[in-house]
Protein backbone atom coordinates (compact mmCIF):
# COMPACT_ATOMS: atom_id res chain seq x y z
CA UNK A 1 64.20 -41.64 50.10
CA UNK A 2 64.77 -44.55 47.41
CA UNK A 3 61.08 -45.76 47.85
CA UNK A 4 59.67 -42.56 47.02
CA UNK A 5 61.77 -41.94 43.64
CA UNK A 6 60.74 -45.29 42.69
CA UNK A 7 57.09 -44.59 43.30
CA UNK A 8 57.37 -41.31 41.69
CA UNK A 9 59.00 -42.53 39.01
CA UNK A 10 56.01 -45.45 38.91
CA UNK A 11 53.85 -42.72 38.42
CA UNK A 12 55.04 -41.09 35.58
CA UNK A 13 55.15 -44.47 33.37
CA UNK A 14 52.31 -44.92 30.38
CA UNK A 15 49.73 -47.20 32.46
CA UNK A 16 50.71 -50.70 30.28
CA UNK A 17 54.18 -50.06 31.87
CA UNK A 18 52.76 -49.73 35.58
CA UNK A 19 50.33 -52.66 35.01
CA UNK A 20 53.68 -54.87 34.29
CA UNK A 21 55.67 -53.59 37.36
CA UNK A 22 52.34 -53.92 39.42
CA UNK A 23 51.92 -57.22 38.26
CA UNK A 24 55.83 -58.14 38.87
CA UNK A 25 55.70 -56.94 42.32
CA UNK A 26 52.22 -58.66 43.47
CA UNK A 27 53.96 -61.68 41.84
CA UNK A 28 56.93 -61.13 44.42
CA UNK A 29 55.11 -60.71 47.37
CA UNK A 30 52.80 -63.72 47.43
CA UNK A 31 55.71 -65.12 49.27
CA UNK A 32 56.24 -62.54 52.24
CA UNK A 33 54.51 -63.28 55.31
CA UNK A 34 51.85 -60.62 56.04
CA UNK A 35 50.63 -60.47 59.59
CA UNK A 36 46.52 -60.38 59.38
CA UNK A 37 44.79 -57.16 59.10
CA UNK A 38 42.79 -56.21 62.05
CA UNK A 39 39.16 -55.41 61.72
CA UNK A 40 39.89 -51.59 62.24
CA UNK A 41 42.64 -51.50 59.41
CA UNK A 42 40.08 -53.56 56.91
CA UNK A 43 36.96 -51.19 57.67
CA UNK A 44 39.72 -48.02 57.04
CA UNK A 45 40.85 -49.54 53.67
CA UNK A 46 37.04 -50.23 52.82
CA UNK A 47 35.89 -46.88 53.37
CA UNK A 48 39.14 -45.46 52.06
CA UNK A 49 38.30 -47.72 48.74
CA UNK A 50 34.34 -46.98 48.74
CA UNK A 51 35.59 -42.76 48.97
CA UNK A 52 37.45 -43.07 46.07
CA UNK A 53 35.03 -44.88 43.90
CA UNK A 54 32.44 -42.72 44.82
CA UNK A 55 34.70 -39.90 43.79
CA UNK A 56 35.83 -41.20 40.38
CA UNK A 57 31.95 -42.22 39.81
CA UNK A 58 30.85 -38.39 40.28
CA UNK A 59 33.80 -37.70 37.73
CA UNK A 60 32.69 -39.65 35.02
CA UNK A 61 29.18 -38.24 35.56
């Protein structure tokens, strides 16, 4: 599958590199037209988000 070559190419790159094509491709899609997030898909990415923080805080402890 071409998307995940791309992506696993993405993450081999030094991190300046992946800022630049992250950057590039948020640039691209301010354009598309997302369909609004439903309350169950926002609290999934929250918690998803809060999980890894708390993770990577415990890390650097």
């Amino acid at each position: 599958m071409l998307a995940q070559e791309l992506l696993n190419t993405f993450d081999q790159l030094p991190h300046p590199e992946q800022l630049k094509i992250a950057t590039e491709i948020l640039r691209r899609l301010m354009d598309f037209d997302f369909p609004p997030l439903t309350d169950e898909e926002l609290v999934l990415n929250a918690e998803a988000l809060f999980l890894t923080l708390d993770e990577e805080e415990a890390g650097n402890e």
